[in-house]
Protein backbone atom coordinates (compact mmCIF):
# COMPACT_ATOMS: atom_id res chain seq x y z
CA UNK A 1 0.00 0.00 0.00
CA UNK A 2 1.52 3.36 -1.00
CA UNK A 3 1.78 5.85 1.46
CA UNK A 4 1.82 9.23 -0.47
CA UNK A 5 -1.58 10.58 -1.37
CA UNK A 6 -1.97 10.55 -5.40
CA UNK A 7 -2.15 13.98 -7.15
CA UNK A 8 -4.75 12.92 -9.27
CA UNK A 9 -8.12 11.32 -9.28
CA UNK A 10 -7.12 8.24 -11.45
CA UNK A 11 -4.45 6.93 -8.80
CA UNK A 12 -7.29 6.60 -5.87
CA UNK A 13 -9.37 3.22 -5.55
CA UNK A 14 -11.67 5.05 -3.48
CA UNK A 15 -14.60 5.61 -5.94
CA UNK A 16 -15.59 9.09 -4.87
CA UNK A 17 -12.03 10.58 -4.96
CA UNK A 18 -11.78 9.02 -8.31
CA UNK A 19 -14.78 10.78 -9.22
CA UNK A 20 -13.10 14.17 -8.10
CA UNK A 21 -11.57 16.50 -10.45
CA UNK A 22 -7.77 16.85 -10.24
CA UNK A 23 -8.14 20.85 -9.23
CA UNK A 24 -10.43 19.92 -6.33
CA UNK A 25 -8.08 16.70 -5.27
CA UNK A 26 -4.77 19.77 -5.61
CA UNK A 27 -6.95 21.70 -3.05
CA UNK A 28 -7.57 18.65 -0.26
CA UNK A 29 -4.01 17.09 -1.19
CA UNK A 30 -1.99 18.52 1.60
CA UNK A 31 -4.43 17.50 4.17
CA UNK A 32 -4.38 13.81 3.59
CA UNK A 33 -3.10 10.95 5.34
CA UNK A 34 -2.89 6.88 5.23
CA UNK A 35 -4.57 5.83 8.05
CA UNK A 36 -4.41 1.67 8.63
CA UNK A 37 -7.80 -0.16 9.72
CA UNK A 38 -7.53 -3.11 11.68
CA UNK A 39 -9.90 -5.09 12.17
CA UNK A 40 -12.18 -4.22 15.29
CA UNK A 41 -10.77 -0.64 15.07
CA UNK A 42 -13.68 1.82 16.58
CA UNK A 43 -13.56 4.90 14.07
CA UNK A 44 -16.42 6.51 15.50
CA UNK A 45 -19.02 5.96 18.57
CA UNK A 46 -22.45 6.75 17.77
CA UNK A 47 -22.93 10.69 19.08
CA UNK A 48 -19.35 11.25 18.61
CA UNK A 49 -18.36 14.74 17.13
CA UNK A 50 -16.87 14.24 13.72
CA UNK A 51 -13.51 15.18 13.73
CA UNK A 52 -12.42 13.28 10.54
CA UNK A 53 -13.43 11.80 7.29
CA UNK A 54 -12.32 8.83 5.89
CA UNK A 55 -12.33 7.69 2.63
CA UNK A 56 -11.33 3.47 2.18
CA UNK A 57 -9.18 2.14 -0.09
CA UNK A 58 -9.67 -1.42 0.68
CA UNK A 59 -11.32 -3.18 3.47
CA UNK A 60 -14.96 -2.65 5.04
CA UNK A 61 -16.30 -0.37 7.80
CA UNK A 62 -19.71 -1.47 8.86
CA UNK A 63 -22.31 1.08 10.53
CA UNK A 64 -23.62 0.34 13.70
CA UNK A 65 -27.04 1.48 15.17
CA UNK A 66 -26.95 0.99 19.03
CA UNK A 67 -28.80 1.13 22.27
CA UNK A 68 -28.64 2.47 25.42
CA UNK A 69 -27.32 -1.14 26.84
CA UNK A 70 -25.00 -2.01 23.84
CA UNK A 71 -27.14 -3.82 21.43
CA UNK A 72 -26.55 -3.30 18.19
CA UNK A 73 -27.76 -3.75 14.31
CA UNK A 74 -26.09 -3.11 11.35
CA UNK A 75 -27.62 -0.03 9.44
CA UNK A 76 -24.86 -0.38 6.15
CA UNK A 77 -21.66 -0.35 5.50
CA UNK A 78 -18.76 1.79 3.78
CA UNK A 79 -15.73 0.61 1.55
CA UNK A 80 -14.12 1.67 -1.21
CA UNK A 81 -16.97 2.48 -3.00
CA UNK A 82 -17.85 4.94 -0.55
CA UNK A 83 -16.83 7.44 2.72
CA UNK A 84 -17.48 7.36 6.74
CA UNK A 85 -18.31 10.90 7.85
CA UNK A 86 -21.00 11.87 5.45
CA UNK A 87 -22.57 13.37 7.64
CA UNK A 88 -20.40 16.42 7.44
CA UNK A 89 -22.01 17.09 4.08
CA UNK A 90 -25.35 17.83 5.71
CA UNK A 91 -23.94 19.96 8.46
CA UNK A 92 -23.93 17.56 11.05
CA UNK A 93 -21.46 17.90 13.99
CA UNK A 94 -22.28 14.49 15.17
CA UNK A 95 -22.03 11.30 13.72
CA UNK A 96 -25.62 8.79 14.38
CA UNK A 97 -23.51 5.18 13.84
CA UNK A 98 -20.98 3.77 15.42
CA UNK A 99 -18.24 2.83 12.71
CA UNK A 100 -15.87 -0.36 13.60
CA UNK A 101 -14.11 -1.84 10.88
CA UNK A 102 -15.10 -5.20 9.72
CA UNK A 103 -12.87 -5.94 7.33
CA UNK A 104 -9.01 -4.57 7.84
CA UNK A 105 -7.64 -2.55 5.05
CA UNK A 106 -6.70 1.19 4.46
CA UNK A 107 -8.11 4.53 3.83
CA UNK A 108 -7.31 8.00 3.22
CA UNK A 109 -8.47 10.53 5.92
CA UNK A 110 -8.39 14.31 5.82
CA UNK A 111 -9.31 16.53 9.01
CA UNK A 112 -12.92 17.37 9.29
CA UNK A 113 -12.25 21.20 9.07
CA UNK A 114 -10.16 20.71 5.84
CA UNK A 115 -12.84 19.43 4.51
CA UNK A 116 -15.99 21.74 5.86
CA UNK A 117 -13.55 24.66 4.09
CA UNK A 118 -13.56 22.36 1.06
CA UNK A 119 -17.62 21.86 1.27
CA UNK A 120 -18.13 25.70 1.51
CA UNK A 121 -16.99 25.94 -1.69
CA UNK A 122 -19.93 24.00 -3.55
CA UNK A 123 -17.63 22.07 -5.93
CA UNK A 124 -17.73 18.44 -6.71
CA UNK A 125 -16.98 17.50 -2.89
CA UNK A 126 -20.29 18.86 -1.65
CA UNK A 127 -21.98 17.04 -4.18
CA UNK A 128 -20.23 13.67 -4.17
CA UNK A 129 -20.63 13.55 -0.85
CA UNK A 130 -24.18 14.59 -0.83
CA UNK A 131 -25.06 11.75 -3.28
CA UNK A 132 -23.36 9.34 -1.37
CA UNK A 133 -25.70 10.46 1.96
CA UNK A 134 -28.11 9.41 -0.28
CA UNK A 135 -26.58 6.22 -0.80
CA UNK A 136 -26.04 5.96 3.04
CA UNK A 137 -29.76 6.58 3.71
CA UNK A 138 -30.66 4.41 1.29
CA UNK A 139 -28.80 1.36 3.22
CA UNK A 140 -30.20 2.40 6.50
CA UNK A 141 -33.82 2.46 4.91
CA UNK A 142 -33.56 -1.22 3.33
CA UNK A 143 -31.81 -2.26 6.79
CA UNK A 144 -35.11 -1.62 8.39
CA UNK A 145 -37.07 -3.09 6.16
CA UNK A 146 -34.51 -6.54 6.44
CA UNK A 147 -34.49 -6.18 9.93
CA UNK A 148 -38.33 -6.23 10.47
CA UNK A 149 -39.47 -8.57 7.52
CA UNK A 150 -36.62 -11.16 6.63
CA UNK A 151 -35.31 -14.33 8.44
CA UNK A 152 -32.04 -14.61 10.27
CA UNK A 153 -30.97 -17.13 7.88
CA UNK A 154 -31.60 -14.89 5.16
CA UNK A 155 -30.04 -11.90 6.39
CA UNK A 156 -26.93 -13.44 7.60
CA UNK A 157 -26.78 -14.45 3.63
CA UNK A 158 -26.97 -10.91 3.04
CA UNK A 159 -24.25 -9.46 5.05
CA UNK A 160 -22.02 -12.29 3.60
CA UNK A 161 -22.75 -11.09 0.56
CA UNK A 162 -21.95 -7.35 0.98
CA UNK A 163 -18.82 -8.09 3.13
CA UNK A 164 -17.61 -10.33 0.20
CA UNK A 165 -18.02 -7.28 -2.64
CA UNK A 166 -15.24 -5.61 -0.06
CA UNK A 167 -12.84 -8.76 0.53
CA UNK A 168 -9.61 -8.82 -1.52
CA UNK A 169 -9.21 -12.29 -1.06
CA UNK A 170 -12.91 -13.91 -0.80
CA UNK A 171 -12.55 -14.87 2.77
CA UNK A 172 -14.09 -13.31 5.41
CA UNK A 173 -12.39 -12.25 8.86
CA UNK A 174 -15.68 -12.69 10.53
CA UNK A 175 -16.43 -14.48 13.96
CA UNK A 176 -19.90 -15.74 15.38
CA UNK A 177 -19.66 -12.72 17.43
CA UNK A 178 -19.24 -9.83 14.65
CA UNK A 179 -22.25 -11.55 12.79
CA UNK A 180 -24.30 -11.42 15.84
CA UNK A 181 -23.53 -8.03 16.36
CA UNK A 182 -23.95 -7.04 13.06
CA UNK A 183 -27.44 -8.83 12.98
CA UNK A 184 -28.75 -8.30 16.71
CA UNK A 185 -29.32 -11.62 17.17
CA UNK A 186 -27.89 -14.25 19.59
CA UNK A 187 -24.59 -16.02 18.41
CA UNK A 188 -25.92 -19.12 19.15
CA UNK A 189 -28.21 -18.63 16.49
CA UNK A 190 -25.80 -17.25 14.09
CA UNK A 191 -24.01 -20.83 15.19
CA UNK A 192 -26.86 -23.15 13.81
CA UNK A 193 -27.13 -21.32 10.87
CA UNK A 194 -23.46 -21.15 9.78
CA UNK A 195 -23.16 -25.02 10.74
CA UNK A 196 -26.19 -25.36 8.52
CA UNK A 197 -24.36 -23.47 5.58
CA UNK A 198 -21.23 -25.54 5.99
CA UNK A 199 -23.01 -28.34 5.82
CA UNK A 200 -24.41 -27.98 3.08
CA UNK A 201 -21.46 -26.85 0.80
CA UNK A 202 -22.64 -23.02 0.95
CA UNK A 203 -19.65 -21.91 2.91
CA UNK A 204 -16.30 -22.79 5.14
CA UNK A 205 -16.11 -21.71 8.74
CA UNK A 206 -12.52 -22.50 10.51
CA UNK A 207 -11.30 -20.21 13.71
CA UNK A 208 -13.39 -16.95 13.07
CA UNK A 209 -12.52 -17.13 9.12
CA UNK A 210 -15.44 -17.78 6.51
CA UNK A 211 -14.75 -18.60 3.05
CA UNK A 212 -17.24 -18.40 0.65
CA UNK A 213 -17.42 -22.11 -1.31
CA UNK A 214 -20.30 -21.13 -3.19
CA UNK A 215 -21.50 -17.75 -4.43
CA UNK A 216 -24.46 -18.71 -6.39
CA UNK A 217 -25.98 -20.66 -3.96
CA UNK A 218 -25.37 -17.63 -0.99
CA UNK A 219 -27.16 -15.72 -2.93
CA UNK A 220 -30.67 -18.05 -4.03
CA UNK A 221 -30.30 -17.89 0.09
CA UNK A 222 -29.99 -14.67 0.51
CA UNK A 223 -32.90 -12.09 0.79
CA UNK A 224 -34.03 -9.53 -1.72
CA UNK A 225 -32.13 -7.23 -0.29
CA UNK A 226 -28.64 -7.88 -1.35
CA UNK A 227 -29.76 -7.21 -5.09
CA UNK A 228 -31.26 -3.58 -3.57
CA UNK A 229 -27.71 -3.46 -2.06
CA UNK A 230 -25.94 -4.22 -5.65
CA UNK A 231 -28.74 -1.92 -7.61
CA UNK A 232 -27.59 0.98 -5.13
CA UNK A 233 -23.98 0.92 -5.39
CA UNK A 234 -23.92 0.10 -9.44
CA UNK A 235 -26.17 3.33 -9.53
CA UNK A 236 -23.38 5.55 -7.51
CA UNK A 237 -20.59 4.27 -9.28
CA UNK A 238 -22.17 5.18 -12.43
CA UNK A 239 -23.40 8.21 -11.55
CA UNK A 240 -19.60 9.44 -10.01
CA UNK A 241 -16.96 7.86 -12.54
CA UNK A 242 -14.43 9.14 -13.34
């Protein structure tokens, strides 16, 4: 992984850098820096004040909705195809999720008043970043509609789904415990169903690592909502190339 920030748009992974223009990315250059997620890494509590963005290279952050006792439910997630922070866009001091990386990897991150300054310009920042809130809400929305309507089993299908569109290997760093959390449900129960999936040739589960064994199959398991997922991201990649 390099560790100088790219002077143009074309060198960043990150999908909405890429979709910057090289006079905005000349402006926000100096303020970068590599920042390494590993895995478990707490970017943000929920209610925190936002005192940087980050923008991910590689690896997954997932979004975490959570109650006054610690339970919690995934609301989305955020790779490369997108940003943590968003909220800065809309004015927000505060960020609603808690953000804890999922999947290690590494993004850039710039200083949340280096990029307010940027923002008060209107250029292609403000609105990048404002169509990816949209993405963001989006995820949250269908969450809630999972969440309420669609079985465990299903869902759990799901969020191996979306965590394999941000692996760079196709195997997932993901205990019985990060599922659980991710799903607010017990881990027992996120035991009988991954036992169920191994069993039946759908996936591998050795020592909090999951390897997918077959895709097509995950996915005639997996609830509507992972092809909402796909529909939303395809849209905001089209809509920001490069």
């Amino acid at each position: 992984m390099r560790s100088k920030c790219p002077d143009h748009p074309g060198a960043f992974r990150n999908r909405l850098l890429a979709a910057l223009p090289a006079e905005e990315i000349k402006q926000l250059h100096p303020y970068f820096e590599l920042f390494e997620m590993p895995k478990g890494q707490v970017l943000y509590e929920a209610g925190d004040a936002i005192h940087h963005v980050y923008f991910p290279e590689s690896g997954m952050v997932t979004l975490l909705s959570t109650t006054s006792i610690g339970n919690t439910i995934a609301a989305g997630v955020a790779g490369f195809d997108g940003v943590v922070g968003t909220s800065i866009a809309l004015k927000a001091e505060y960020i609603p999720f808690r953000a804890i990386v999922q999947i290690p990897g590494y993004s850039w991150r710039i200083r949340s008043q280096a990029i307010r300054a940027q923002l008060d310009r209107c250029g292609l920042v403000q609105e990048a970043m404002l169509g990816y809130a949209n993405v963001v809400l989006t995820q949250v929305t269908q969450s809630a509609v999972c969440n309420y309507f669609h079985t465990a089993q299903r869902r759990l299908c799901r969020w191996l789904l979306v965590s394999l569109d941000h692996s760079e290997d196709g195997t997932l760093p993901l205990t019985q415990e990060n599922i659980a959390a991710m799903l607010g449900i017990q881990r027992s129960h996120v035991a009988a169903i991954t036992e169920g999936l191994q069993r039946s040739g759908v996936i591998r589960y050795r020592w909090g690592r999951i390897t997918i064994l077959d895709r097509s199959r995950l996915e005639a398991a997996s609830c509507e909502c992972y092809g909402g997922d796909a529909a939303t991201t395809v849209t905001w990649l089209k809509d920001n190339a490069a």
